[in-house]
Protein backbone atom coordinates (compact mmCIF):
# COMPACT_ATOMS: atom_id res chain seq x y z
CA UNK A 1 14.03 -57.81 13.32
CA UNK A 2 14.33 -61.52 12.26
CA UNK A 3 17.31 -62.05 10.00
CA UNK A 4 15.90 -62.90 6.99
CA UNK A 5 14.60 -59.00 6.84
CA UNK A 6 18.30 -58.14 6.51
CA UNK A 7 21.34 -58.73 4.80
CA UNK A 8 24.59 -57.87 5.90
CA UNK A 9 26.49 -56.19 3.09
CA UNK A 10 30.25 -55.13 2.96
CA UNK A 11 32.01 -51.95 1.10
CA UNK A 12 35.63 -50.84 1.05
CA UNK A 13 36.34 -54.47 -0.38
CA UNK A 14 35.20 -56.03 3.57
CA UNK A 15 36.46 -53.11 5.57
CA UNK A 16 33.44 -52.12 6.10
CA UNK A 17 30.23 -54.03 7.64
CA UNK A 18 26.50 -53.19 7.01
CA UNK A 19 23.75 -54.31 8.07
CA UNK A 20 20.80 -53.16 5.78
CA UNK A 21 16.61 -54.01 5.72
CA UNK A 22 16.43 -56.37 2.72
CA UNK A 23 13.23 -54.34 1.76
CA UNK A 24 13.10 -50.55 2.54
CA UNK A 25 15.58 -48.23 2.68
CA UNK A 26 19.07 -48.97 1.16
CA UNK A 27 22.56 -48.04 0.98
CA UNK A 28 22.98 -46.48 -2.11
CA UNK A 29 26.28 -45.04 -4.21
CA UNK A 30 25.83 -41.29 -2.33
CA UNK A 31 27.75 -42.39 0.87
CA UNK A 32 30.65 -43.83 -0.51
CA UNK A 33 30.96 -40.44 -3.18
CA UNK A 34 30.39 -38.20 -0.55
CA UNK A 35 33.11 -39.31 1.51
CA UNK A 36 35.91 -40.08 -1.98
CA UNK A 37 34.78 -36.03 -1.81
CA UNK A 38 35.43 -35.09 1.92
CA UNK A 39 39.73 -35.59 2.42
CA UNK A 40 40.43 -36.64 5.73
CA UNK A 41 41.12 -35.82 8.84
CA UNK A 42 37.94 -35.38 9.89
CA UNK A 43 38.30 -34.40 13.46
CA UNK A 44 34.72 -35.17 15.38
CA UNK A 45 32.19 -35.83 12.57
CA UNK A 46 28.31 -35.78 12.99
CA UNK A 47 26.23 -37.94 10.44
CA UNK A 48 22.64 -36.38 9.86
CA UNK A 49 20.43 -38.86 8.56
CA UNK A 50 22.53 -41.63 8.83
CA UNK A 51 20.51 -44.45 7.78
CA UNK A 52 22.26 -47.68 8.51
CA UNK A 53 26.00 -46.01 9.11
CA UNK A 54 27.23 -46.06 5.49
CA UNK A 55 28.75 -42.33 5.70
CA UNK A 56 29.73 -42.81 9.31
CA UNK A 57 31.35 -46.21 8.62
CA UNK A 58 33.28 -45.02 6.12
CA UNK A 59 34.42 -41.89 7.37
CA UNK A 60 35.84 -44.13 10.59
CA UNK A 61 37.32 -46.44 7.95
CA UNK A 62 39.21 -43.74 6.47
CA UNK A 63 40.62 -41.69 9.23
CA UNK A 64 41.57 -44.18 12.30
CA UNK A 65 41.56 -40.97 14.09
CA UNK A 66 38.30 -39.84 13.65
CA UNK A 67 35.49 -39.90 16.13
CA UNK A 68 31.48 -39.43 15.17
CA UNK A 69 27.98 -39.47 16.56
CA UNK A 70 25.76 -40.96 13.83
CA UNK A 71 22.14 -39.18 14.23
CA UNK A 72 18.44 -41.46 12.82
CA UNK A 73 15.15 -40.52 13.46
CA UNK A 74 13.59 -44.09 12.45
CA UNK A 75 13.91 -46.88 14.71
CA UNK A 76 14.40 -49.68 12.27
CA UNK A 77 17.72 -47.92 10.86
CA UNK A 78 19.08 -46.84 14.04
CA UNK A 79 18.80 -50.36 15.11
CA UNK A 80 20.95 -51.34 12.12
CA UNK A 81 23.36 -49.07 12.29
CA UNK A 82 24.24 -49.61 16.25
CA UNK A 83 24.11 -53.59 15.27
CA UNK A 84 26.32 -53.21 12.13
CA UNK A 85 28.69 -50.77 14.36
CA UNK A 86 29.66 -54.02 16.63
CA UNK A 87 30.75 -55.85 14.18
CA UNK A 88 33.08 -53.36 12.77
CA UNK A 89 36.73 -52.52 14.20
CA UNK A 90 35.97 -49.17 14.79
CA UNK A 91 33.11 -49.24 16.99
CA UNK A 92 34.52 -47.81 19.99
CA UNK A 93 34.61 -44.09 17.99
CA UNK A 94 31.16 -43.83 17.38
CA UNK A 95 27.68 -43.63 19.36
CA UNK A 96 24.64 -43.94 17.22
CA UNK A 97 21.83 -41.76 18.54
CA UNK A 98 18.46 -42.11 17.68
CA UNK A 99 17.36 -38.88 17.82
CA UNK A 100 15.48 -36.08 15.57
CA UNK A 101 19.13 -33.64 14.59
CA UNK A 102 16.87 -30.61 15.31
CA UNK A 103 16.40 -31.42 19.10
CA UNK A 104 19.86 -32.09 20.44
CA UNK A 105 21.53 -30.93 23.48
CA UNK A 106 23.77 -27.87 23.84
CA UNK A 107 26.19 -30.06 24.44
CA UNK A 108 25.98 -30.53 20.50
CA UNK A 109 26.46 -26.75 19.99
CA UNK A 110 29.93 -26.13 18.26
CA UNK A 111 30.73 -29.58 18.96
CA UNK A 112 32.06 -30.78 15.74
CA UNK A 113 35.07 -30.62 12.95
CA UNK A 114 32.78 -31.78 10.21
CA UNK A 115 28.70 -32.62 9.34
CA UNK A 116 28.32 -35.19 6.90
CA UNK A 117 24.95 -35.95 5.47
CA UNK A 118 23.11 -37.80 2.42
CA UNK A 119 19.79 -35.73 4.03
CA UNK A 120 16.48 -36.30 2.19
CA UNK A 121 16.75 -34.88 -1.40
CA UNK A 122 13.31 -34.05 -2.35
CA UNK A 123 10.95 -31.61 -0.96
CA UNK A 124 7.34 -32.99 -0.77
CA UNK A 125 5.05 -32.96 -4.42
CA UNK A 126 8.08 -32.95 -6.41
CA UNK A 127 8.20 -36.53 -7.84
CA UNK A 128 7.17 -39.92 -6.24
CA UNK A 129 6.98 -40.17 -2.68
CA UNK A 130 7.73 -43.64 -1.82
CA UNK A 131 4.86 -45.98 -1.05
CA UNK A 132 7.52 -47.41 1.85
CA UNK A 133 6.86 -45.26 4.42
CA UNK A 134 11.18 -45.89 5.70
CA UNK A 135 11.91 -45.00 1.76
CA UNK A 136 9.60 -41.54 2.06
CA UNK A 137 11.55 -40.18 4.69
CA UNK A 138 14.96 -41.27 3.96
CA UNK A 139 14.49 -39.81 0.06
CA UNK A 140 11.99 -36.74 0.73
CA UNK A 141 11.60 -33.65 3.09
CA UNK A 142 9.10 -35.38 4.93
CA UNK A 143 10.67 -35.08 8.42
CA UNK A 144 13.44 -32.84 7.83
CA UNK A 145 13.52 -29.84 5.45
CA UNK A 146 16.38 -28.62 3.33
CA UNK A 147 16.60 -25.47 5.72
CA UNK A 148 15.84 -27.29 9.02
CA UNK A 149 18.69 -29.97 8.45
CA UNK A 150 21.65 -26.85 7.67
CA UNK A 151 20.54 -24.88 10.20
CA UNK A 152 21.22 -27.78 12.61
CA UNK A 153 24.29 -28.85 10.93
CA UNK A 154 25.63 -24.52 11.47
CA UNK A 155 24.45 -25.09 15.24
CA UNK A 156 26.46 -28.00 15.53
CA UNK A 157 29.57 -27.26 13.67
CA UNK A 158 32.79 -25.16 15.31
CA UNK A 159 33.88 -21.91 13.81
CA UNK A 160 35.75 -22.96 10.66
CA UNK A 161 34.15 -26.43 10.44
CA UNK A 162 33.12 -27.62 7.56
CA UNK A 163 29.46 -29.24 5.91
CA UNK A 164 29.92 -31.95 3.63
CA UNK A 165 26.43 -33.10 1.39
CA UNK A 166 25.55 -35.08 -1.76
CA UNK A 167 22.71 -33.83 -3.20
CA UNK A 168 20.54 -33.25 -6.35
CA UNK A 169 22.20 -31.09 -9.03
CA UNK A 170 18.81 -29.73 -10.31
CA UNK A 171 18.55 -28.31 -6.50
CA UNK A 172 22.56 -26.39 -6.09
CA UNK A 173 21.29 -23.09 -6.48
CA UNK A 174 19.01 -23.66 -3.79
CA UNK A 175 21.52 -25.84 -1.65
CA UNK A 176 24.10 -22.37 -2.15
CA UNK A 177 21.27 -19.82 -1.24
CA UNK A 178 20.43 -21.30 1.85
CA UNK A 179 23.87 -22.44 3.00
CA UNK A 180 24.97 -18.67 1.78
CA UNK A 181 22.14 -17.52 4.33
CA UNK A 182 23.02 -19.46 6.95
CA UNK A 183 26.94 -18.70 7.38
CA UNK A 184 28.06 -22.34 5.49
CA UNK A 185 29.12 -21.00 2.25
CA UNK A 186 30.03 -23.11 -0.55
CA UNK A 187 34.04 -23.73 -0.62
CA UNK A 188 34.25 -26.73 -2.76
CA UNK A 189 31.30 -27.95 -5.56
CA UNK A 190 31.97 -30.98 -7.41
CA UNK A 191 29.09 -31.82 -10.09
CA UNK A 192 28.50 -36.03 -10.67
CA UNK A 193 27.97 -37.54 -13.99
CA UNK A 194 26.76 -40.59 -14.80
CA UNK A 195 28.99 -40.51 -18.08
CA UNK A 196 30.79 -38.39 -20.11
CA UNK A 197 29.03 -36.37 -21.77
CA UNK A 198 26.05 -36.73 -20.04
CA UNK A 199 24.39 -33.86 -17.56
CA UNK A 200 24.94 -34.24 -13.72
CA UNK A 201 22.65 -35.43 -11.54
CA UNK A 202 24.14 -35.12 -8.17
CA UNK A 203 27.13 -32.72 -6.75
CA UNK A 204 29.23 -33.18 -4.06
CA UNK A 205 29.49 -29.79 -1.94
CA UNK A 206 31.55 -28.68 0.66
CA UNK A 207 30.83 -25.61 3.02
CA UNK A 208 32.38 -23.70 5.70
CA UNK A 209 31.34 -22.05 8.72
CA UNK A 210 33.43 -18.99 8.00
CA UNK A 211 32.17 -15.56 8.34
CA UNK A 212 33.55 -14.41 4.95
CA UNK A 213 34.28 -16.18 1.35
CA UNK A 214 35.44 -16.42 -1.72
CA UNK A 215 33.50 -17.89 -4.56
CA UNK A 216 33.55 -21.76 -4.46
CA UNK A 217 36.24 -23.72 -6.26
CA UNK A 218 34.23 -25.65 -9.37
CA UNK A 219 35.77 -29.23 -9.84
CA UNK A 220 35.85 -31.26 -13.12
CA UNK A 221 32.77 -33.68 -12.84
CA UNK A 222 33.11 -37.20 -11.07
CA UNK A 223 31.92 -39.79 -13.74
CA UNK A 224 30.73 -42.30 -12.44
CA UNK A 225 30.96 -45.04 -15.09
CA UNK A 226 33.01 -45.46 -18.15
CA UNK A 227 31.62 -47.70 -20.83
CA UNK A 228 29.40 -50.65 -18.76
CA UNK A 229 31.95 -50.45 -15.94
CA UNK A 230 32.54 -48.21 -13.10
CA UNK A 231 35.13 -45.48 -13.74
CA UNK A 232 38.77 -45.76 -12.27
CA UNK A 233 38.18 -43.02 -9.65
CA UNK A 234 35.02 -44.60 -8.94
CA UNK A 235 36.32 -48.10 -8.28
CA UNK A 236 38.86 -46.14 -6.27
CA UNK A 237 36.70 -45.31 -3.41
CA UNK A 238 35.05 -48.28 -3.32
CA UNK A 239 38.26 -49.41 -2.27
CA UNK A 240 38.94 -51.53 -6.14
């Protein structure tokens, strides 16, 4: 990929390197919520979906004990992420795999403290599918299904491990049935506003491979902006 078909883009106020297609799929907010959400340690992550590293790349830059294998089906992003890993300071702690999540090893059973993911948020005829074919399967169950991607994510986590997602808040219920079904409960929901007052569009969820549970834990909603500006606990994890 030439380099004027990327840019290289920072978070965490320059902690963090990324290198991202200038046209395609991009970085957005999710990643940097998601893990404000997860409290560290994190043990031995796995990233599902990663994209270009965002989630993995910040998860590193959070816990300088944490290792992670950061799993992308498409080429393109893969290639990003392992060339936006070197020029971070935590590179040796992570291998970037490109590799469909549903056909690892056994050596990935059990493997892992925690699963991160921003997986693909729309099932297929609901909405828009992108006309860029790296947008349509980053954004849309086009590769990986809501049921495919937990079902590797229980496979791959350790007794008492825990799931970590951002996702659509018009989907929870169906998010909580299938994680109930699958032995990740929901521990810890967290709806995300854009303002007050306004409904949530995303929530922040955390699960746990547990055999029994207790109804999750509901927190206040994350706004995201106050006024024209991004709110205080916003600017927060973005390192402000």
């Amino acid at each position: 990929m030439s380099e004027p078909d990327t840019t290289r883009d920072t978070l965490l106020r320059g902690r963090v390197i990324l290198h991202q297609p200038r046209r395609g799929f991009r970085s957005s907010l999710d990643p940097v919520l998601l893990t404000g959400f997860l409290a560290p340690p994190y043990g031995r992550f796995l990233d599902i979906g990663a994209g270009t590293g965002a989630v993995s790349f910040l998860l590193l830059a959070k816990d300088e004990h944490a290792t992670g294998v950061a799993v992308e089906i498409q080429d393109r992003l893969a290639a990003l992420a392992a060339s936006g890993l070197r020029e971070n300071t935590f590179a040796d702690r992570l291998l970037v795999a490109k590799s469909d999540v549903r056909q690892l090893g056994d050596s990935f059973t059990e493997a892992f403290d925690l699963v991160a993911t921003n997986p693909p948020f729309r099932p297929v005829g609901v909405g828009n599918l992108p006309g860029h074919g790296e947008r349509a399967l980053a954004h849309h169950e086009v590769a990986l299904t809501l049921r495919e991607w937990v079902h590797a994510a229980h496979r791959c986590l350790r007794p008492g491990g825990r799931l970590g997602v951002v996702f659509p808040m018009d989907r929870l219920v169906e998010l909580s049935t299938v994680l109930d079904r699958a032995g990740l409960p929901a521990a810890v929901i967290r709806p995300v506003a854009p303002r007050s007052g306004e409904p949530a569009m995303r929530c922040l969820v955390e699960a746990r491979k547990v055999t029994r549970s207790s109804p999750p834990i509901t927190l206040p909603p994350l706004l995201v902006h106050e006024g024209d500006r991004f709110s205080p606990e916003v600017l927060a994890m973005l390192g402000g």
